[in-house]
Protein backbone atom coordinates (compact mmCIF):
# COMPACT_ATOMS: atom_id res chain seq x y z
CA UNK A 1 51.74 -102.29 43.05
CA UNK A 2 50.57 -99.87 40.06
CA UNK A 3 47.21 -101.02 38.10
CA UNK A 4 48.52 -101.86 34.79
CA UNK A 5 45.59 -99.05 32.24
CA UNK A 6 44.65 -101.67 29.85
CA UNK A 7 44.15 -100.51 26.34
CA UNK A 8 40.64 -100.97 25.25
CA UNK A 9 40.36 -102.71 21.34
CA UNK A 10 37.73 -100.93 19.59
CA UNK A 11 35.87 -103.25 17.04
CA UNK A 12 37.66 -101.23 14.08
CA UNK A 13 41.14 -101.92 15.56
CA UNK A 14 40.00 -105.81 16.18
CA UNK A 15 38.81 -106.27 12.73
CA UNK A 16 42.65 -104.94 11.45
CA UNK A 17 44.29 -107.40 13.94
CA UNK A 18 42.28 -109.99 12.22
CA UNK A 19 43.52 -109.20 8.91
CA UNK A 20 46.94 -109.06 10.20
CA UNK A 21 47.10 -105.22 9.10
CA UNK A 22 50.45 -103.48 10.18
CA UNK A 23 48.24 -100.60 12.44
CA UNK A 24 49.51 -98.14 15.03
CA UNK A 25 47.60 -96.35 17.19
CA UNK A 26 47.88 -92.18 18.33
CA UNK A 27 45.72 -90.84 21.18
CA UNK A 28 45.01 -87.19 22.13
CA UNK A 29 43.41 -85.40 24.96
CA UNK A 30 39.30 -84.53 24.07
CA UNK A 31 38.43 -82.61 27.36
CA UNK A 32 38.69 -79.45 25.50
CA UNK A 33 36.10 -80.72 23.15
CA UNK A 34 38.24 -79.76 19.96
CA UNK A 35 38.08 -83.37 17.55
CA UNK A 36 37.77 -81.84 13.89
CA UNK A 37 40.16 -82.85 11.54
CA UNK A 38 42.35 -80.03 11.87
CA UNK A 39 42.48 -79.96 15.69
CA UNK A 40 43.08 -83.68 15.75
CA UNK A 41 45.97 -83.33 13.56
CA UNK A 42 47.52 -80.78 15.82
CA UNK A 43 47.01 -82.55 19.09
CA UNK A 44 48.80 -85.69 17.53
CA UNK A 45 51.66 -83.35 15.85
CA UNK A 46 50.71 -85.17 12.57
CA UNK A 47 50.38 -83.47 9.03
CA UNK A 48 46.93 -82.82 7.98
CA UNK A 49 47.73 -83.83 4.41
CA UNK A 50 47.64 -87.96 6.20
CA UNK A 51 45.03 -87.22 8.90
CA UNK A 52 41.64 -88.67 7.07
CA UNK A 53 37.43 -88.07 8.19
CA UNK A 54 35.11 -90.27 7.19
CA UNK A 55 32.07 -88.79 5.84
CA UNK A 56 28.30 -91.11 5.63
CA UNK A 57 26.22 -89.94 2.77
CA UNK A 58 22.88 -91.22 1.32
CA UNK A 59 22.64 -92.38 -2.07
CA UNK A 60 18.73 -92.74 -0.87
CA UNK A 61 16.89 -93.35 2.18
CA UNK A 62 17.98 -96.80 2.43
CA UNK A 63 21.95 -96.51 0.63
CA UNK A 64 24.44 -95.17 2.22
CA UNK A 65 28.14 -94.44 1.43
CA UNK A 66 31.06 -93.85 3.01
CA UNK A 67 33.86 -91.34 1.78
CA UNK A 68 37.07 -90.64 3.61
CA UNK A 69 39.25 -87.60 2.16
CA UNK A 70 41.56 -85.52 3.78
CA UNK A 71 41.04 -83.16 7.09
CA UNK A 72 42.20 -80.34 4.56
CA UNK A 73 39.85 -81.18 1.80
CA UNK A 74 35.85 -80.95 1.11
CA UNK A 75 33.47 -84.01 -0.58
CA UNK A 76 32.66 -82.47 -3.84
CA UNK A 77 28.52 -84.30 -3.33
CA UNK A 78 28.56 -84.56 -7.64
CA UNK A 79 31.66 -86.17 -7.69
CA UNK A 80 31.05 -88.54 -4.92
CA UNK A 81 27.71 -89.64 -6.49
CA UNK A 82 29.65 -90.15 -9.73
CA UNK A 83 31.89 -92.32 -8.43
CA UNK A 84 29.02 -94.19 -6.72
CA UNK A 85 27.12 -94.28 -9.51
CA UNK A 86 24.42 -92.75 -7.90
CA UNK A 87 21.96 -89.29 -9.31
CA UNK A 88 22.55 -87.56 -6.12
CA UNK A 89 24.27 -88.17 -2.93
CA UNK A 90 23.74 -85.85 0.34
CA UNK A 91 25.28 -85.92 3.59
CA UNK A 92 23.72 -88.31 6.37
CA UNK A 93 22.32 -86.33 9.23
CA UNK A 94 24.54 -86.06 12.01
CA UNK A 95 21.79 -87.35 14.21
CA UNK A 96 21.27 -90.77 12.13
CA UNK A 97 25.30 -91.48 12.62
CA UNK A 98 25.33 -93.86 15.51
CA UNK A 99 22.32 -95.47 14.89
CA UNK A 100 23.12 -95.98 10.98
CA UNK A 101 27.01 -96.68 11.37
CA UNK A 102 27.42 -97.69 15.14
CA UNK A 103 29.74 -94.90 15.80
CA UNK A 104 29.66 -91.83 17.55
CA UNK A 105 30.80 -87.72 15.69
CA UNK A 106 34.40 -87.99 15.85
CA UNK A 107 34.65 -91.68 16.62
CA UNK A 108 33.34 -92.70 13.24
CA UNK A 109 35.91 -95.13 11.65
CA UNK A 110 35.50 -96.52 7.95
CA UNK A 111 36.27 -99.90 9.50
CA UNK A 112 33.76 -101.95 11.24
CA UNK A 113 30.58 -100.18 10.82
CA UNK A 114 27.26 -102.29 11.81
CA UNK A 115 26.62 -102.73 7.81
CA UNK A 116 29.77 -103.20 5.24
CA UNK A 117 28.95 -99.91 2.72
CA UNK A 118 30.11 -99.34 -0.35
CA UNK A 119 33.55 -96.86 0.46
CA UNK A 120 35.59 -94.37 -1.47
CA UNK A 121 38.85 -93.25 -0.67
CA UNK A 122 40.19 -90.00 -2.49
CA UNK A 123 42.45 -90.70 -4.87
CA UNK A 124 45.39 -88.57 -3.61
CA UNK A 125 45.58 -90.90 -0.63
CA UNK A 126 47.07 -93.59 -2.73
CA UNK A 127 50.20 -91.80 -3.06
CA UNK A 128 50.95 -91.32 0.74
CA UNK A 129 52.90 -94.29 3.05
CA UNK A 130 50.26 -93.71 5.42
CA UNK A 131 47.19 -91.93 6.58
CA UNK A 132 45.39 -91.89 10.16
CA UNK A 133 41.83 -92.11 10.52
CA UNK A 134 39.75 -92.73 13.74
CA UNK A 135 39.70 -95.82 15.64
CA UNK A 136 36.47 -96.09 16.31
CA UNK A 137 36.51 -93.78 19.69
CA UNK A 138 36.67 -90.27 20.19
CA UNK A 139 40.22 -89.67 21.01
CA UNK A 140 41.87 -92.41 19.10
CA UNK A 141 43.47 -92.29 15.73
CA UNK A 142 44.73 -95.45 13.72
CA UNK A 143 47.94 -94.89 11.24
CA UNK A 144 48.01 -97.51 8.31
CA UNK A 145 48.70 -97.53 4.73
CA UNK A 146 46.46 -96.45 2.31
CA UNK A 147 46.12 -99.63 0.49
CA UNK A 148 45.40 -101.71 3.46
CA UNK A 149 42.76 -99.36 4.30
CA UNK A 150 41.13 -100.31 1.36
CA UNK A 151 41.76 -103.74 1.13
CA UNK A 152 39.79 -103.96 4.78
CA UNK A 153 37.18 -101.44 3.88
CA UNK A 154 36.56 -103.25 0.16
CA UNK A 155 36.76 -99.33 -1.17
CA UNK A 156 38.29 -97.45 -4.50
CA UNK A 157 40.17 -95.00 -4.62
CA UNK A 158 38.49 -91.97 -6.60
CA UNK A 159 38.37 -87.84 -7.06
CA UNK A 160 36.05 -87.11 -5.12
CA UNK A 161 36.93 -83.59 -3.20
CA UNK A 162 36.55 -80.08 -4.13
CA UNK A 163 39.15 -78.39 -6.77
């Protein structure tokens, strides 16, 4: 008799069940080593326009944000501090990722970070049925609506990419 492959919950897919959020969830091959946006949305035959990154910045040493915009798009930094409310916001290094956030490059999902952060979603996800953005694992992708994304992640939805 065939082992049944049980599907492993990541904590961002566990904290969606809780809500009772309508999720599904896409996987695609990593071997290759290919997980940007772009290449993600190819390997799971989706539109870039709904496949979404999330992006840690720094208000200061000790604030952090999270932004999640489009595959196709680029965080305009003086926007995304505006919208924050903050002087200046830069990019977290890449290095302080896991430690800060719990998650791995590629694997970083907006929900269920170590530490709730303030989060901004741009504003032209609001008028799409439904976005992906990772799971919480390198290889998985999570479809839901826009607005239950933010309802779960506590964000706004805001201009915050390049022109």
């Amino acid at each position: 008799m065939a082992k049944k492959q049980k599907f492993i919950k990541t904590n961002a897919i566990r904290i969606v069940e809780s809500e009772q959020i309508a999720y599904e969830t896409r996987s695609y091959e990593i071997e290759d080593g290919q997980n940007d946006g772009l290449s993600v949305a190819n390997k799971t035959n989706e539109s870039p326009k709904n496949v979404y990154k999330t992006l840690v910045a720094m208000a200061s040493k000790t604030e952090l944000l999270v932004f999640i915009i489009s595959v196709t798009e680029e965080l305009d930094l003086k926007k995304a501090a505006k919208a924050a409310g903050c002087k200046k916001v830069e990019m977290l290094p890449m290095k302080e990722l896991t430690k800060e956030t719990g998650y791995v490059r590629g694997g970083c999902s907006p929900v269920g970070m170590k530490k709730e952060l303030p989060t901004f979603i741009d504003q032209q996800a609001e008028a799409l049925d439904y976005l992906y953005v990772s799971a919480g694992k390198v290889g998985l992708q999570m479809k839901l609506a826009p607005r239950d994304l933010a309802s779960v992640t506590k964000a706004q939805f805001v201009d915050i990419v390049k022109e």
